[in-house]
C-alpha atoms as a PDB file:
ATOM      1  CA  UNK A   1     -52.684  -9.969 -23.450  1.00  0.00           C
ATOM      2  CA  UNK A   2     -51.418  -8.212 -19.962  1.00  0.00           C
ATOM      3  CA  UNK A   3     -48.454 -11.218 -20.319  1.00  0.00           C
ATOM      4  CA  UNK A   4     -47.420 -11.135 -23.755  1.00  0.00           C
ATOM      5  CA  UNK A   5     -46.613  -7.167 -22.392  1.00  0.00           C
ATOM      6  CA  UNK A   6     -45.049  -8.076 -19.200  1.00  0.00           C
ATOM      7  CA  UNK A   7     -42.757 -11.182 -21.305  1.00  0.00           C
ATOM      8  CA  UNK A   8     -41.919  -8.004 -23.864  1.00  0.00           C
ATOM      9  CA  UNK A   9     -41.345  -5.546 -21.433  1.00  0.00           C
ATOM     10  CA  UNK A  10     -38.727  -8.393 -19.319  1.00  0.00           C
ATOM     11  CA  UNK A  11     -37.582  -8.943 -22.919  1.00  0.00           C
ATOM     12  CA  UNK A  12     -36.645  -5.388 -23.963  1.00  0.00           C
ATOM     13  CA  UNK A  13     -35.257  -4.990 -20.525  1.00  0.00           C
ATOM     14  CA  UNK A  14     -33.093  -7.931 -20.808  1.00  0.00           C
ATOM     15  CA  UNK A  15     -32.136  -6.338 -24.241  1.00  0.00           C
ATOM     16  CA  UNK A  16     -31.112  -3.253 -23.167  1.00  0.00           C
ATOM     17  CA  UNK A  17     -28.555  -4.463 -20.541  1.00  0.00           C
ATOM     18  CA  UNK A  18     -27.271  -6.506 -23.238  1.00  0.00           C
ATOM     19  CA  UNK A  19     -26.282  -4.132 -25.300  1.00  0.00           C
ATOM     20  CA  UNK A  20     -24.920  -1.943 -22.381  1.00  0.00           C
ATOM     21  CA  UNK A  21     -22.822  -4.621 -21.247  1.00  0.00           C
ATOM     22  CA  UNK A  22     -21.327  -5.000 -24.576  1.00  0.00           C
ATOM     23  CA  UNK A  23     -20.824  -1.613 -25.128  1.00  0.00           C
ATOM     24  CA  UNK A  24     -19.058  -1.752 -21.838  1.00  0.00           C
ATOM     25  CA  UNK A  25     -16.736  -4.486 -22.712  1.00  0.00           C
ATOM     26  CA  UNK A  26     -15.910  -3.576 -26.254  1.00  0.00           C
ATOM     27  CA  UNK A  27     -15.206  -0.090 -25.178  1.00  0.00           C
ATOM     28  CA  UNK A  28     -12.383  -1.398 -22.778  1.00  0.00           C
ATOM     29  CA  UNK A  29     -11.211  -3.753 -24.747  1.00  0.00           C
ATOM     30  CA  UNK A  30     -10.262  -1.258 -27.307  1.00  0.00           C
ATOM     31  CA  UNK A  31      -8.193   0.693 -23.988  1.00  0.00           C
ATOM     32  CA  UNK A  32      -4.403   0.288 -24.838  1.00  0.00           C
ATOM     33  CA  UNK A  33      -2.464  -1.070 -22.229  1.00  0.00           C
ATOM     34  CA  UNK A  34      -1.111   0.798 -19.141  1.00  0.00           C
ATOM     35  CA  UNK A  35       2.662   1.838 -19.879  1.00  0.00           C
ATOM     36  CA  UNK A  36       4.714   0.176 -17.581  1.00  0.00           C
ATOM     37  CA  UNK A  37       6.558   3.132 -16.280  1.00  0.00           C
ATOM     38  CA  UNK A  38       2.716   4.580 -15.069  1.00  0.00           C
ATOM     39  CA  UNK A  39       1.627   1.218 -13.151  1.00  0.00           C
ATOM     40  CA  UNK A  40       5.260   1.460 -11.567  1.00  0.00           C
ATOM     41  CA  UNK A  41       4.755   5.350 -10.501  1.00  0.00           C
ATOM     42  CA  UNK A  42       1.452   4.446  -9.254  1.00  0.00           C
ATOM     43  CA  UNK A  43       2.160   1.527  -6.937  1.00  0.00           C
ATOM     44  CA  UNK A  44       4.823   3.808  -5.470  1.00  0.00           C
ATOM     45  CA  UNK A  45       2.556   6.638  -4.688  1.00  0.00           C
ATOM     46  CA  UNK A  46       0.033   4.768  -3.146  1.00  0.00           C
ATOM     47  CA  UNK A  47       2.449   2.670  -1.094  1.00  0.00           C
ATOM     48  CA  UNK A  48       4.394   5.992   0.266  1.00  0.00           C
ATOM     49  CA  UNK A  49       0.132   7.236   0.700  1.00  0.00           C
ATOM     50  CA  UNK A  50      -0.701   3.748   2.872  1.00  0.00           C
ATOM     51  CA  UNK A  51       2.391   3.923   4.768  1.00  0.00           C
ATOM     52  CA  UNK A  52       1.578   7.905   5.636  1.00  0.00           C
ATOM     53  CA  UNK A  53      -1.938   7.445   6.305  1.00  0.00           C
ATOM     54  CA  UNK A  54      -1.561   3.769   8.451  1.00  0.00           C
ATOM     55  CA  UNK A  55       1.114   6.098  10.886  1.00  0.00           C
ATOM     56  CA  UNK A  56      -0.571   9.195  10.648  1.00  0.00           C
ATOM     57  CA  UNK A  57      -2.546   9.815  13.985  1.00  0.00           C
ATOM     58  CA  UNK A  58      -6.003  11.980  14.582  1.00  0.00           C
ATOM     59  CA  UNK A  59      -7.133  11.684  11.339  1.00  0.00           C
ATOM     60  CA  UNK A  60     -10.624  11.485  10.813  1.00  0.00           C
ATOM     61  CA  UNK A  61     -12.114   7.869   9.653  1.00  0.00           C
ATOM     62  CA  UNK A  62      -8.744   6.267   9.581  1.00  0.00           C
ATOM     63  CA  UNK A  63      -9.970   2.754   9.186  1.00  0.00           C
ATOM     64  CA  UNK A  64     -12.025   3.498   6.086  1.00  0.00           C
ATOM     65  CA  UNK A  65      -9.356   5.667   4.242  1.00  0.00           C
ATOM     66  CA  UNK A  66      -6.840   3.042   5.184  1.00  0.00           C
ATOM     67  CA  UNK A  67      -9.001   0.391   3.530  1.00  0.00           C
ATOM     68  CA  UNK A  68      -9.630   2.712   0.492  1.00  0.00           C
ATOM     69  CA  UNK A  69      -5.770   3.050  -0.083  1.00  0.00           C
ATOM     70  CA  UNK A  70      -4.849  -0.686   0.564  1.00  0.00           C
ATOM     71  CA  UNK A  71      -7.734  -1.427  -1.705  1.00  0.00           C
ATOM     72  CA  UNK A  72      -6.364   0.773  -4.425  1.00  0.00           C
ATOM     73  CA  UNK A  73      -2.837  -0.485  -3.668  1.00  0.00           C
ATOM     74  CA  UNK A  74      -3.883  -3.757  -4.262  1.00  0.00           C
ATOM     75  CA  UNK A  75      -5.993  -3.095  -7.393  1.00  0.00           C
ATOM     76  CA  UNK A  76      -3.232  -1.273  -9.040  1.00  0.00           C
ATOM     77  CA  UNK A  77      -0.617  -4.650  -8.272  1.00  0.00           C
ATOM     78  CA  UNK A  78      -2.926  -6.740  -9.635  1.00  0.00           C
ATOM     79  CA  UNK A  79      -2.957  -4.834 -12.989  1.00  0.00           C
ATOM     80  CA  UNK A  80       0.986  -4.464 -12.728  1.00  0.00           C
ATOM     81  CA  UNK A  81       0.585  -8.614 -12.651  1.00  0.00           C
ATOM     82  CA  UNK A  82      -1.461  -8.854 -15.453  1.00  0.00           C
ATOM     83  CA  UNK A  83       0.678  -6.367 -17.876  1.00  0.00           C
ATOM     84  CA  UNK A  84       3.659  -8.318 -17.132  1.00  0.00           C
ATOM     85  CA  UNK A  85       1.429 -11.779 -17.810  1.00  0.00           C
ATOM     86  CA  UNK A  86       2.351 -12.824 -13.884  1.00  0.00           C
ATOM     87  CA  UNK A  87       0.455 -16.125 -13.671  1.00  0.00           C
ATOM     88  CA  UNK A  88      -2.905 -15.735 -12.147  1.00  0.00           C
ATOM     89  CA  UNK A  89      -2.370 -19.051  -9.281  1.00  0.00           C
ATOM     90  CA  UNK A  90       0.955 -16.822  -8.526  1.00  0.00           C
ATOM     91  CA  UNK A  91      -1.431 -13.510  -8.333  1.00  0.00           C
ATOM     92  CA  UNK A  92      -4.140 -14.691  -5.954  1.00  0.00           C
ATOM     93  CA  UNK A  93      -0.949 -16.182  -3.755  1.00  0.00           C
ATOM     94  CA  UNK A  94       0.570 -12.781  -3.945  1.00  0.00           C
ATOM     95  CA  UNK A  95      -2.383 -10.823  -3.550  1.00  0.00           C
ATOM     96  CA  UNK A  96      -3.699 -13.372  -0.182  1.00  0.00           C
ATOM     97  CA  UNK A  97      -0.324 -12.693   1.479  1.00  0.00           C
ATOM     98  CA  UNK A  98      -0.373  -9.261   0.937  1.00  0.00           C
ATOM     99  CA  UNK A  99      -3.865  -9.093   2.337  1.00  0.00           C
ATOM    100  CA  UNK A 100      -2.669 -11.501   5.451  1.00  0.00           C
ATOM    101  CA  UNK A 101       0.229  -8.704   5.823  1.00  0.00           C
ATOM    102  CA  UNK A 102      -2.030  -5.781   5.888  1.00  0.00           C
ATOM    103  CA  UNK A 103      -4.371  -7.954   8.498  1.00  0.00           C
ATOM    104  CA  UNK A 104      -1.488  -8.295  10.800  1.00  0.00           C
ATOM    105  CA  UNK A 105       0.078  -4.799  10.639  1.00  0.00           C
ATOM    106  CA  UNK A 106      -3.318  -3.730  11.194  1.00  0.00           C
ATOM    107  CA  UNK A 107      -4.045  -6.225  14.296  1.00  0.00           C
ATOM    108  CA  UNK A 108      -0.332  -5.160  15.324  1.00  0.00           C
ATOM    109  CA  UNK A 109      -1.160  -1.541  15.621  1.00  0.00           C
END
Protein backbone atom coordinates (compact mmCIF):
# COMPACT_ATOMS: atom_id res chain seq x y z
CA UNK A 1 0.00 0.00 0.00
CA UNK A 2 2.83 2.69 1.26
CA UNK A 3 4.01 2.32 -2.80
CA UNK A 4 0.96 2.50 -4.69
CA UNK A 5 1.00 6.19 -2.55
CA UNK A 6 4.52 7.05 -3.14
CA UNK A 7 4.00 5.88 -7.35
CA UNK A 8 0.68 8.38 -7.02
CA UNK A 9 2.18 10.97 -5.21
CA UNK A 10 5.53 10.89 -8.07
CA UNK A 11 2.57 10.64 -10.47
CA UNK A 12 0.54 13.73 -9.48
CA UNK A 13 3.81 15.48 -9.11
CA UNK A 14 4.90 14.65 -12.50
CA UNK A 15 1.34 15.90 -13.47
CA UNK A 16 1.44 19.03 -12.10
CA UNK A 17 4.70 20.21 -13.80
CA UNK A 18 3.11 19.09 -16.85
CA UNK A 19 0.55 21.16 -16.92
CA UNK A 20 2.72 24.15 -15.68
CA UNK A 21 5.02 23.70 -18.39
CA UNK A 22 2.31 23.85 -20.86
CA UNK A 23 0.72 26.60 -19.48
CA UNK A 24 4.10 28.18 -19.75
CA UNK A 25 4.60 27.51 -23.34
CA UNK A 26 1.14 28.15 -24.64
CA UNK A 27 1.06 31.37 -22.80
CA UNK A 28 4.18 32.62 -24.83
CA UNK A 29 3.35 31.31 -27.73
CA UNK A 30 0.28 33.37 -27.88
CA UNK A 31 3.02 36.70 -27.16
CA UNK A 32 2.99 38.71 -30.50
CA UNK A 33 6.18 39.38 -31.84
CA UNK A 34 8.62 42.15 -30.72
CA UNK A 35 8.19 45.25 -33.18
CA UNK A 36 11.21 45.72 -34.88
CA UNK A 37 11.70 49.32 -34.11
CA UNK A 38 11.71 48.10 -30.00
CA UNK A 39 14.46 45.20 -30.47
CA UNK A 40 16.43 48.00 -32.49
CA UNK A 41 16.01 50.73 -29.52
CA UNK A 42 16.94 48.12 -27.15
CA UNK A 43 20.20 46.78 -28.57
CA UNK A 44 21.20 50.44 -28.74
CA UNK A 45 20.60 51.21 -25.16
CA UNK A 46 22.26 48.43 -23.83
CA UNK A 47 25.26 48.77 -26.13
CA UNK A 48 25.70 52.72 -25.21
CA UNK A 49 24.99 50.95 -21.17
CA UNK A 50 28.06 48.17 -21.82
CA UNK A 51 30.25 50.61 -23.37
CA UNK A 52 29.57 53.18 -20.18
CA UNK A 53 29.78 50.67 -17.60
CA UNK A 54 33.08 48.52 -19.26
CA UNK A 55 34.97 52.39 -19.08
CA UNK A 56 33.42 53.56 -16.13
CA UNK A 57 35.98 53.28 -13.17
CA UNK A 58 35.24 52.74 -9.15
CA UNK A 59 32.16 51.27 -9.58
CA UNK A 60 31.17 48.77 -7.28
CA UNK A 61 31.09 44.93 -8.64
CA UNK A 62 32.12 45.91 -12.10
CA UNK A 63 32.75 42.44 -13.34
CA UNK A 64 29.30 41.16 -12.44
CA UNK A 65 27.28 44.20 -13.81
CA UNK A 66 29.45 44.03 -16.87
CA UNK A 67 28.48 40.39 -17.35
CA UNK A 68 24.77 41.22 -16.58
CA UNK A 69 24.75 43.88 -19.45
CA UNK A 70 26.77 41.80 -22.06
CA UNK A 71 24.46 39.02 -21.12
CA UNK A 72 21.41 41.10 -21.80
CA UNK A 73 23.11 42.57 -24.89
CA UNK A 74 23.50 39.37 -26.19
CA UNK A 75 20.04 37.98 -25.31
CA UNK A 76 18.34 40.86 -26.88
CA UNK A 77 20.62 40.17 -30.51
CA UNK A 78 19.70 36.90 -30.45
CA UNK A 79 15.94 37.76 -30.48
CA UNK A 80 16.69 40.63 -33.11
CA UNK A 81 18.11 37.29 -35.17
CA UNK A 82 15.27 35.34 -34.74
CA UNK A 83 12.52 38.18 -35.73
CA UNK A 84 14.36 38.78 -38.82
CA UNK A 85 14.55 34.66 -39.38
CA UNK A 86 18.69 35.11 -39.32
CA UNK A 87 19.71 31.46 -39.74
CA UNK A 88 20.45 29.82 -36.49
CA UNK A 89 24.32 28.16 -37.82
CA UNK A 90 24.79 32.10 -38.75
CA UNK A 91 23.46 33.04 -35.01
CA UNK A 92 25.63 30.79 -32.86
CA UNK A 93 28.69 32.11 -35.34
CA UNK A 94 27.60 35.59 -34.58
CA UNK A 95 26.82 35.20 -31.13
CA UNK A 96 30.60 32.99 -30.46
CA UNK A 97 32.44 35.95 -32.02
CA UNK A 98 30.76 38.39 -30.19
CA UNK A 99 31.44 36.47 -27.02
CA UNK A 100 35.34 35.96 -28.23
CA UNK A 101 35.19 39.98 -28.66
CA UNK A 102 33.89 40.70 -25.27
CA UNK A 103 36.67 37.99 -23.89
CA UNK A 104 39.39 39.98 -25.45
CA UNK A 105 38.30 43.57 -24.66
CA UNK A 106 37.90 42.25 -21.33
CA UNK A 107 41.51 40.42 -21.16
CA UNK A 108 42.69 43.79 -22.96
CA UNK A 109 41.60 45.99 -20.16
Amino acid sequence: MPTAVGFALIGAWRAARWLAEARYRARFQALPPEPIERLEADLRRLRAELEDTETRSGLTAKHHRVQAVRGAYLDALSAACRRLDIDRNYLRVLLHRAKQRFKTEFVGS
